[in-house]
C-alpha atoms as a PDB file:
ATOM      1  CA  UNK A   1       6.670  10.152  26.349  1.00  0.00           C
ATOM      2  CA  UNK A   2       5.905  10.971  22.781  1.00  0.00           C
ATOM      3  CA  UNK A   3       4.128  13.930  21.829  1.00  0.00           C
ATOM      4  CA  UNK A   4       3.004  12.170  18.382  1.00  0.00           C
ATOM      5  CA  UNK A   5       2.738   8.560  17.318  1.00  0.00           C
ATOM      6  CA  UNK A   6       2.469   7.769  13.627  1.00  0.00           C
ATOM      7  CA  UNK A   7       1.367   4.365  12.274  1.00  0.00           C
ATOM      8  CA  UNK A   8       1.512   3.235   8.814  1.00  0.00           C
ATOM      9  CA  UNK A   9      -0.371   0.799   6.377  1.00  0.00           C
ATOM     10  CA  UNK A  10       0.893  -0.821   3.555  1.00  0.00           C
ATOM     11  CA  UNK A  11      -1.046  -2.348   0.684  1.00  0.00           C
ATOM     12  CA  UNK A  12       0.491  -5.218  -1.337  1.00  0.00           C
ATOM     13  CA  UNK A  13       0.046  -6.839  -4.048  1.00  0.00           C
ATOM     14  CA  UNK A  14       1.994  -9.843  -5.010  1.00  0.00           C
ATOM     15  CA  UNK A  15       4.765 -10.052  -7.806  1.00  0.00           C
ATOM     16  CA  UNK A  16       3.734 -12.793 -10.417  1.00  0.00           C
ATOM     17  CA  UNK A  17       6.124 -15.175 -11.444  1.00  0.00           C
ATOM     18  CA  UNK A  18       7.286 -14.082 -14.269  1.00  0.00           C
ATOM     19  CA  UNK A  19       9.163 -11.119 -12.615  1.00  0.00           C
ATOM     20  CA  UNK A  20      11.857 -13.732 -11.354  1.00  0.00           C
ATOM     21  CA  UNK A  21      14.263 -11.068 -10.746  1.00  0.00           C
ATOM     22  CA  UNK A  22      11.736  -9.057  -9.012  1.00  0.00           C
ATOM     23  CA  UNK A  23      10.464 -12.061  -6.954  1.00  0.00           C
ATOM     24  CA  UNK A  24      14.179 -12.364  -5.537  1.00  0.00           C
ATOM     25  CA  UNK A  25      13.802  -9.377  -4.046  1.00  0.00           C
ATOM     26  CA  UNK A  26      10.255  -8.871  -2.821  1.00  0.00           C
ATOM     27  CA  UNK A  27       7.307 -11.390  -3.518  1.00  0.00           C
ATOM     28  CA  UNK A  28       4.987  -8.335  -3.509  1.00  0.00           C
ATOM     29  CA  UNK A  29       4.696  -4.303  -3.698  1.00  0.00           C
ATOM     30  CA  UNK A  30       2.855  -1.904  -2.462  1.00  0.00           C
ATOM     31  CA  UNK A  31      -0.085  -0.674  -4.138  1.00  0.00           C
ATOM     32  CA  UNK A  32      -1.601   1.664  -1.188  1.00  0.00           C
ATOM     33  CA  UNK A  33       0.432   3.592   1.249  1.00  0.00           C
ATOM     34  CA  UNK A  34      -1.623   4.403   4.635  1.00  0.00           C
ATOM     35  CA  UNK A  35      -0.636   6.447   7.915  1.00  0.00           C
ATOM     36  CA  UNK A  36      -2.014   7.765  10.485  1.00  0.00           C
ATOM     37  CA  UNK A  37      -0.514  11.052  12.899  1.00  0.00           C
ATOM     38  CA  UNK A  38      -2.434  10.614  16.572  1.00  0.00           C
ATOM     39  CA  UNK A  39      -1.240  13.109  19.490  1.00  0.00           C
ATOM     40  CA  UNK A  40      -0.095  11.923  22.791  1.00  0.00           C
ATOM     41  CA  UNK A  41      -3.667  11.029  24.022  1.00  0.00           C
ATOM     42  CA  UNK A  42      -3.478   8.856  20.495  1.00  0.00           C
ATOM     43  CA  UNK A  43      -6.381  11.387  19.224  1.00  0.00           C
ATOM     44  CA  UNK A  44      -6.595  11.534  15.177  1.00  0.00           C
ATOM     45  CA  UNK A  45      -4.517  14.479  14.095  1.00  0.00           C
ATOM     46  CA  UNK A  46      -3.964  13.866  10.807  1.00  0.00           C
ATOM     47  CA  UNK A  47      -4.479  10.958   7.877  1.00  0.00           C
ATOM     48  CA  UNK A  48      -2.635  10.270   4.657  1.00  0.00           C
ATOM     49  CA  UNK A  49      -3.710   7.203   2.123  1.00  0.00           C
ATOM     50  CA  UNK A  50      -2.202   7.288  -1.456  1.00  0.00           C
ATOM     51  CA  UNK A  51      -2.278   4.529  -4.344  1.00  0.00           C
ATOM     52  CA  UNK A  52       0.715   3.260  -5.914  1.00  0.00           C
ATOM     53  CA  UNK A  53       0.257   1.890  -9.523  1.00  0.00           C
ATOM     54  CA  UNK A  54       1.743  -1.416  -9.723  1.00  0.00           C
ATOM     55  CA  UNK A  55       5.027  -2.173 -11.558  1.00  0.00           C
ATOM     56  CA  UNK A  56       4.270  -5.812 -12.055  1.00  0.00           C
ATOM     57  CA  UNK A  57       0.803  -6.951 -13.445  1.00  0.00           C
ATOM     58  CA  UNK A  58      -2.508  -5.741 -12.149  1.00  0.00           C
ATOM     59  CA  UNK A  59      -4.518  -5.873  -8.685  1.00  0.00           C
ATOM     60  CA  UNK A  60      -5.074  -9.721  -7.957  1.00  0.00           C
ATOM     61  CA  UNK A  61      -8.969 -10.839  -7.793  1.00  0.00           C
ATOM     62  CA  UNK A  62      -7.807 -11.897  -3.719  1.00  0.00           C
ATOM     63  CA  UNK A  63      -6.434  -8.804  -3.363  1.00  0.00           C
ATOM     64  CA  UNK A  64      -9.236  -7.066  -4.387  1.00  0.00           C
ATOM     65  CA  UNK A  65     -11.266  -8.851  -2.424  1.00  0.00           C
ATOM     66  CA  UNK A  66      -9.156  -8.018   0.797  1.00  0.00           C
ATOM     67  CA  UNK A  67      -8.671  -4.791   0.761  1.00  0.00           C
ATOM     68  CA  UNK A  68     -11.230  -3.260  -1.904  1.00  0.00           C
ATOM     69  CA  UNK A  69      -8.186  -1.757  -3.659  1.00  0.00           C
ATOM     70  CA  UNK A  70      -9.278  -2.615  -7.756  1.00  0.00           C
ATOM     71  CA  UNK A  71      -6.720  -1.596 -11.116  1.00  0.00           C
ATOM     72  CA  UNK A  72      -8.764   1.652 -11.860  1.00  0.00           C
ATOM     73  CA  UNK A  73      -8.169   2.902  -8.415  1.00  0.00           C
ATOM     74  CA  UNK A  74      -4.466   2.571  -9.132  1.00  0.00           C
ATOM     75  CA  UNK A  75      -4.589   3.587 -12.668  1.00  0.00           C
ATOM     76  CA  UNK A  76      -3.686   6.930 -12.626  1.00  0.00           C
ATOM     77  CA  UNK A  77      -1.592   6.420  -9.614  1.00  0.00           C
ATOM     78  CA  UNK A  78       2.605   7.269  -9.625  1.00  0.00           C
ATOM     79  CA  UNK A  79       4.525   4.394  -9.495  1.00  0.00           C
ATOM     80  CA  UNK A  80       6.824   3.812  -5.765  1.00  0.00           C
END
């Protein structure tokens, strides 16, 4: 049907407190973006991953333990 199928990964990492205004609009953001491009026969075509420095506080310890993501990965990273 398709001749491509992408699927994308998002990385989040959740919005402390303090950001009220923030939290009313997301509890977290994303701190590493992740897709995949697979042909028709969902074969690997292509890969993206890039980090997104965090607007709101650092990686959380449970986040880093989740996903392996840690603040100097996304230190030199553009913000969303």
């Amino acid at each position: 049907m398709y001749e491509t199928h992408i699927f994308l990964d998002f990385e989040m990492n959740p919005i402390p407190r303090d950001f009220r205004e923030a939290r009313e609009i997301a509890r977290a953001e994303i701190v590493e973006i992740g897709a995949v491009k697979l042909d028709r026969e969902y074969r690997l075509v292509d890969r993206y991953s890039r980090f997104v420095k965090p607007e709101y506080g650092p990686i959380q310890p449970h986040i880093t333990r989740l996903t392996g993501i840690t603040d100097a990965d996304v230190a030199d990273a553009l913000p969303f």
